[in-house]
Protein backbone atom coordinates (compact mmCIF):
# COMPACT_ATOMS: atom_id res chain seq x y z
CA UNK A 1 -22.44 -4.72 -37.16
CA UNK A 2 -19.30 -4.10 -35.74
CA UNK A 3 -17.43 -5.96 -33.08
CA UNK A 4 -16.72 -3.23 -30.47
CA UNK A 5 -16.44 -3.95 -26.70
CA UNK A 6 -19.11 -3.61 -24.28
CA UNK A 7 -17.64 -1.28 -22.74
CA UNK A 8 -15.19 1.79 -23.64
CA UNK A 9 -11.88 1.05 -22.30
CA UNK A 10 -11.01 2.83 -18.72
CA UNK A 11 -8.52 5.28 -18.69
CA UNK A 12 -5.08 3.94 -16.56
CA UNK A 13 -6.46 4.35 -12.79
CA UNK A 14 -3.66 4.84 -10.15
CA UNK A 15 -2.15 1.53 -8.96
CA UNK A 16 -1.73 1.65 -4.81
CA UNK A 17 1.28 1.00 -3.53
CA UNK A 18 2.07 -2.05 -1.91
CA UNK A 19 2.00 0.19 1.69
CA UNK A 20 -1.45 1.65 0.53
CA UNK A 21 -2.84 -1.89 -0.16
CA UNK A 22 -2.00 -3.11 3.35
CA UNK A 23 -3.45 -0.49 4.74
CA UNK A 24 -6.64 -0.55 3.03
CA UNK A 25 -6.52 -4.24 3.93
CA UNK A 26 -6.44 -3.39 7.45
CA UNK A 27 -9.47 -0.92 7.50
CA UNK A 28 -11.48 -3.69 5.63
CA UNK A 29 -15.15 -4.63 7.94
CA UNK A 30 -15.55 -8.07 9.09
CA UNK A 31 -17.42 -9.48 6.24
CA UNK A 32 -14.85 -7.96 3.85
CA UNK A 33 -12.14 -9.61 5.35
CA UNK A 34 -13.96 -12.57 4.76
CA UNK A 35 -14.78 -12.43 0.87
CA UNK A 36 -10.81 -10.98 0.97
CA UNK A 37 -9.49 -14.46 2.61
CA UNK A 38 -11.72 -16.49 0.14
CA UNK A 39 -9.91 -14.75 -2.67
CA UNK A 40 -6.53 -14.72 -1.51
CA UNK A 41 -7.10 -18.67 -0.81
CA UNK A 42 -8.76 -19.51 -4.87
CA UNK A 43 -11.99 -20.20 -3.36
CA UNK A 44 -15.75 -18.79 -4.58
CA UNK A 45 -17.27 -16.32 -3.11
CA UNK A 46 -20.82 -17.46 -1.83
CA UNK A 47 -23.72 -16.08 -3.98
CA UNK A 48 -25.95 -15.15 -1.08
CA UNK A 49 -23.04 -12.89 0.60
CA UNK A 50 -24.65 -11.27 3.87
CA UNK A 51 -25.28 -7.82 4.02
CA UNK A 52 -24.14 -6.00 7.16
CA UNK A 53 -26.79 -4.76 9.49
CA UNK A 54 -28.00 -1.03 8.86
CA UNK A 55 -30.34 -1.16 12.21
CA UNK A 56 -29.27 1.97 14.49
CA UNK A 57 -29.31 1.43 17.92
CA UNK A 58 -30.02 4.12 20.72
CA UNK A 59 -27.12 4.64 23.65
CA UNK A 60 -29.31 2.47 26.10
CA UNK A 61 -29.70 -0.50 23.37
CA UNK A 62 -25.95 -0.26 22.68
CA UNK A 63 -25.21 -0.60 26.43
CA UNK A 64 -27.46 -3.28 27.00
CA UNK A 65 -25.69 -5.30 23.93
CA UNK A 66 -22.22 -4.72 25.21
CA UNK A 67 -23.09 -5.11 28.90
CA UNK A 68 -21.74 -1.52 30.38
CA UNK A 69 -23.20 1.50 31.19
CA UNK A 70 -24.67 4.40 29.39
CA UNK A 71 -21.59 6.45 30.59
CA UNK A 72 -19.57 4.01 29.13
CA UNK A 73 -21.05 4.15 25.53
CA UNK A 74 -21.56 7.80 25.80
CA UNK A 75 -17.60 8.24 26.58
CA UNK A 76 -16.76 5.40 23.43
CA UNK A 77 -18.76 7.81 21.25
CA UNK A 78 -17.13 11.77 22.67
CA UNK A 79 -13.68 9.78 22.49
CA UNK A 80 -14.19 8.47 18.32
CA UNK A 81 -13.77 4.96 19.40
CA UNK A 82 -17.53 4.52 18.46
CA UNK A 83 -18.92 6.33 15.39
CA UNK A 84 -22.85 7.81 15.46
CA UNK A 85 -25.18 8.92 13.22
CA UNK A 86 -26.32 11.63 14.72
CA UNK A 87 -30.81 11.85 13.58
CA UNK A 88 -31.79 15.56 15.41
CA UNK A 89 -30.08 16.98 18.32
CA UNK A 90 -28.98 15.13 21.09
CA UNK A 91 -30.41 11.80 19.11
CA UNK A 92 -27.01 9.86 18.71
CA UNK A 93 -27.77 6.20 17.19
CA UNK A 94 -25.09 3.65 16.42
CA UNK A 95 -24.74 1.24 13.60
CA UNK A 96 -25.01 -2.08 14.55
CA UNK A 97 -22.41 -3.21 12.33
CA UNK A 98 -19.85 -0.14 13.53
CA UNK A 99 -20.40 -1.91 17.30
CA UNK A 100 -19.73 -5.78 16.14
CA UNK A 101 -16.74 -4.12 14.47
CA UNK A 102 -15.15 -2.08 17.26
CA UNK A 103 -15.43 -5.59 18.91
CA UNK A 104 -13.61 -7.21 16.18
CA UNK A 105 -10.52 -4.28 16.72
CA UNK A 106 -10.69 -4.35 20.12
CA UNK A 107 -10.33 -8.29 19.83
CA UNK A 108 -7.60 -8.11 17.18
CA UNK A 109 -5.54 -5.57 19.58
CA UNK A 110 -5.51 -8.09 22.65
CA UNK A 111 -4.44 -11.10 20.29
CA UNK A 112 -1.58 -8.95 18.64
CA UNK A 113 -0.04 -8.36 22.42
């Protein structure tokens, strides 16, 4: 037998840019942020890391969980500020992981002023 690696070696991929890396930093979810701060800092990263939540939420639900109106959600999702999945027409559902991180941006925003 011969000793050959376990894998064939990758061709060279393209190395970001120091500019590219911050940016992809900054467009990181929550929970990535996280697991990025443990590595930056030497620690582990937990086992058991959680997964984010795939449940879809109807406009009413998301109001309800944000405490404003329909209108309000509606206009967060025509403006972009709120992605959808959109399931058959006029049946707009929204991640609950895209809300909890529109909170998180919106939160980020207020502290950076």
């Amino acid at each position: 037998m011969t000793d050959q690696p376990p894998h064939p070696p990758q061709p060279d991929k393209p190395r970001l840019t120091d500019a590219d890396r911050v940016q992809a930093i900054f467009r990181l979810s929550p929970e990535a942020l996280r697991i990025f701060d443990l590595l930056a800092t030497g620690q582990k990263i937990p086992s058991a890391v959680p997964k984010p939540s795939l449940k879809l939420l109807s406009i009413k639900e998301t109001a309800e969980k944000l405490n404003v109106a329909r209108s309000t959600v509606e206009r967060l999702l025509d403006d972009g500020a709120l992605p959808y999945v959109t399931l058959r027409k006029n049946r707009r559902r929204i991640r609950e992981m895209d809300i909890e991180e529109m909170i998180n941006r919106s939160t980020q925003t207020h502290k950076q002023q």
